[in-house]
Protein backbone atom coordinates (compact mmCIF):
# COMPACT_ATOMS: atom_id res chain seq x y z
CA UNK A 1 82.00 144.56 5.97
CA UNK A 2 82.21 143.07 2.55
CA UNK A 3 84.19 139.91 1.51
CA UNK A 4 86.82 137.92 3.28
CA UNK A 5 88.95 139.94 5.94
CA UNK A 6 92.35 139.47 4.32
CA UNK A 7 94.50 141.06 7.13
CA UNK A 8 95.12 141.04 10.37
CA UNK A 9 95.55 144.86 10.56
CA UNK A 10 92.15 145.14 9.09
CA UNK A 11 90.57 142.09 11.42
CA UNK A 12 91.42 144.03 14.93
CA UNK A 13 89.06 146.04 14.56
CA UNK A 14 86.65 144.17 13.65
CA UNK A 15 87.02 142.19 16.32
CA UNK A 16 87.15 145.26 18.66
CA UNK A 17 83.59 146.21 17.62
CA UNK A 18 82.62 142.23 18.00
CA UNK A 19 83.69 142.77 21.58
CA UNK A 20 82.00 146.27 22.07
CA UNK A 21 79.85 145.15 25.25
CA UNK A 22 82.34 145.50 28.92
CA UNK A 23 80.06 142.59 30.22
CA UNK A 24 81.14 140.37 27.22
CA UNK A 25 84.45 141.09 27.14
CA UNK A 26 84.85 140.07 30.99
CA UNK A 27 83.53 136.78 30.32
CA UNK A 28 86.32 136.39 27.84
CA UNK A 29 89.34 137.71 30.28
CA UNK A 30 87.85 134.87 32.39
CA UNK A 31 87.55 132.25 29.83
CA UNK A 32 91.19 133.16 28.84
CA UNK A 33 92.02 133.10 32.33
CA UNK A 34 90.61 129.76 33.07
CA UNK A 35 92.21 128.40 29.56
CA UNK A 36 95.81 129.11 30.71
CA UNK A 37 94.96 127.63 33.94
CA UNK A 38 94.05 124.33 32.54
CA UNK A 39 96.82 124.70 30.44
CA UNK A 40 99.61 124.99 33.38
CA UNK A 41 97.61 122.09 34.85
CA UNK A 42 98.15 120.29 31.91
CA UNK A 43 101.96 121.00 32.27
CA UNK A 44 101.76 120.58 35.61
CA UNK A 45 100.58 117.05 36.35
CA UNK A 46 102.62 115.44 33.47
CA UNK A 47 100.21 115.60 30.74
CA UNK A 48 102.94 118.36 28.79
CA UNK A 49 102.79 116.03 25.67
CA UNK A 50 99.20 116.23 25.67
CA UNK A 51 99.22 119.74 26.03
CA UNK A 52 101.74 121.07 23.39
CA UNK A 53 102.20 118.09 20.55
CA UNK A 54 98.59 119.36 19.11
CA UNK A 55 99.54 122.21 18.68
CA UNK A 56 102.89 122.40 15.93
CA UNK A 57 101.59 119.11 14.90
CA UNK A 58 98.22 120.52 13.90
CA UNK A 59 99.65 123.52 12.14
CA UNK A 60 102.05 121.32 10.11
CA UNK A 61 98.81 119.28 9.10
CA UNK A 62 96.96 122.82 8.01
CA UNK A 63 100.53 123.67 6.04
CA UNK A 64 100.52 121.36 4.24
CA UNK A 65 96.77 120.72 3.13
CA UNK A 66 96.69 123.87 2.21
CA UNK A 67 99.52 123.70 -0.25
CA UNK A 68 97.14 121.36 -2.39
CA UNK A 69 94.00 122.45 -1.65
CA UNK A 70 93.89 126.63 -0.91
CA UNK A 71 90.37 126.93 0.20
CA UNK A 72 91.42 128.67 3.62
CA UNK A 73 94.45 130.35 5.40
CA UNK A 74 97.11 127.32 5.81
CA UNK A 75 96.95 129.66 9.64
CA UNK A 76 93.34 128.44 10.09
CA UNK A 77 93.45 124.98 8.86
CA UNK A 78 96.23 124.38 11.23
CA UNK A 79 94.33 125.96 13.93
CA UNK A 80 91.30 123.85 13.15
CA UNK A 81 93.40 120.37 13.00
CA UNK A 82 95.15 121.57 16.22
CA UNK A 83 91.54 121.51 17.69
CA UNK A 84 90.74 118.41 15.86
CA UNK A 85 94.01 117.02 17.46
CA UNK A 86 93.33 117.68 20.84
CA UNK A 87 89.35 115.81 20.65
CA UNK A 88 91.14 112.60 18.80
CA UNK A 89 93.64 112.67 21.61
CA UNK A 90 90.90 112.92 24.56
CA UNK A 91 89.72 110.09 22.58
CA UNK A 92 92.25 107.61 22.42
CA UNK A 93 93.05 108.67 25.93
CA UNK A 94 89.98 108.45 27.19
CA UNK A 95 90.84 111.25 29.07
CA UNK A 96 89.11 114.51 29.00
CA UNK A 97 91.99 116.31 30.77
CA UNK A 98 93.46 117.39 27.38
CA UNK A 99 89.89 119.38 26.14
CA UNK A 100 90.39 121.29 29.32
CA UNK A 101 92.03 124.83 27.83
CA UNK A 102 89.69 124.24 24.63
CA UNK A 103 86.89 123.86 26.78
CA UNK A 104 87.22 126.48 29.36
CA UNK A 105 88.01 129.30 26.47
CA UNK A 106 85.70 128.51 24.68
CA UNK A 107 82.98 128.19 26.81
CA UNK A 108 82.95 131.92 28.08
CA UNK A 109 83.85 133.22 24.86
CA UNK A 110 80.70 131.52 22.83
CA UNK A 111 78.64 132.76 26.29
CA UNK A 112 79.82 135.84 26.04
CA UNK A 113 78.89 135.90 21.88
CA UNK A 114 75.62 134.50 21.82
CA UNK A 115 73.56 135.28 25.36
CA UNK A 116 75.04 139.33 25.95
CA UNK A 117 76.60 139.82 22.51
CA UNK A 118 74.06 138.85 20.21
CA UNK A 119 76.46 138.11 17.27
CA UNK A 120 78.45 135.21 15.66
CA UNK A 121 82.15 134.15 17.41
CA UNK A 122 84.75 135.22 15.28
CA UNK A 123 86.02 131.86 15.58
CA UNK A 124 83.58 130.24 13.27
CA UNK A 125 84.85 132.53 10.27
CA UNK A 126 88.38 133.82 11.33
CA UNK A 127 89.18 131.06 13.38
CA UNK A 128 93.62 131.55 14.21
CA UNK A 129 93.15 135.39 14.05
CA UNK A 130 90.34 134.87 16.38
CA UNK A 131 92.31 133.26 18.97
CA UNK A 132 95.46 135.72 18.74
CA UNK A 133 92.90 138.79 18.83
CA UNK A 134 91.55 136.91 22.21
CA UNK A 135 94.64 136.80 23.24
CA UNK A 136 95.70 140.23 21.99
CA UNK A 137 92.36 141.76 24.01
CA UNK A 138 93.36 140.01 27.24
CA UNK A 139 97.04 141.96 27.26
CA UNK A 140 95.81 145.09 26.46
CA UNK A 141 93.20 144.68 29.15
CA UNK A 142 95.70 143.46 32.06
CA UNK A 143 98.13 146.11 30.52
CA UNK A 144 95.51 149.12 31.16
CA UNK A 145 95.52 149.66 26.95
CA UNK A 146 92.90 147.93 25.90
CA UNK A 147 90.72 151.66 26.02
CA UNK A 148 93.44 153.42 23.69
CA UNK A 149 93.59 150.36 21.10
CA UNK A 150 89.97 150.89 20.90
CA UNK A 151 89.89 154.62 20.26
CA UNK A 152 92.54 154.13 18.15
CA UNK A 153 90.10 151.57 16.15
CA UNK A 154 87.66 154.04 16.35
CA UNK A 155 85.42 153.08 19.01
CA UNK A 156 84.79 154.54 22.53
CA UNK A 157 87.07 153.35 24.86
């Protein structure tokens, strides 16, 4: 691939081939499992601010950055200060409970991407599309489609 990815329609899949191996792919469905989880615990046990503020806060943050300075997607910046959000807020907390979805996402996915992958997370370059593509693989894969979205990309299913 040459250059920048500069749609989504063109990112899937890429990110289908990035996720080509079935034993890499499972640890994702259970690092997007666990991530949810620790995300309804969040809302669960009264830590909803914690949870959700990050998140429209940090992509207001990336919005507007990028309106002076258009080095990246406003998309990614706000997903990175979302992130960013959520570490300053453990932080002044100090409280780890609100790393918990980062963390157990995360630590799957990058598992998954460096020991039975062998490549580079997605995240590091195409960080928001990264996250909805995660996202997008785990429906089609508790929906039974995930096998025809990747013939469709051109890949075997």
């Amino acid at each position: 691939m040459s250059g920048p990815i500069q749609s989504y329609a063109a990112f899937w899949p890429f990110y289908l081939r990035e996720h080509s191996n079935p034993g890499a792919r499972a640890l994702h469905y259970v690092g997007s499992t666990a991530a949810i989880l620790a995300f309804i615990y969040l809302l669960a046990s009264g830590w909803a601010a914690a949870a959700i503020v990050p998140l429209p806060l940090g992509f207001a943050l990336g919005w507007l950055i990028t309106r002076l300075w258009r080095v990246v997607p406003a998309h990614d910046a706000g997903f990175v200060f979302a992130a960013l959000l959520y570490i300053f807020e453990a932080a002044v907390l100090q409280d780890l409970r609100p790393l918990l979805p980062l963390v157990a996402g995360y630590s799957f996915a990058w598992i998954a991407h460096f020991l039975v992958e062998r490549n580079r997370p997605a995240t590091f370059t195409y960080p928001f599309w990264s996250i909805v593509s995660d996202f997008h693989m785990y429906g089609l894969w508790l929906s039974g489609r995930l096998d025809s979205s990747r013939k469709q990309a051109g890949l075997d299913g």
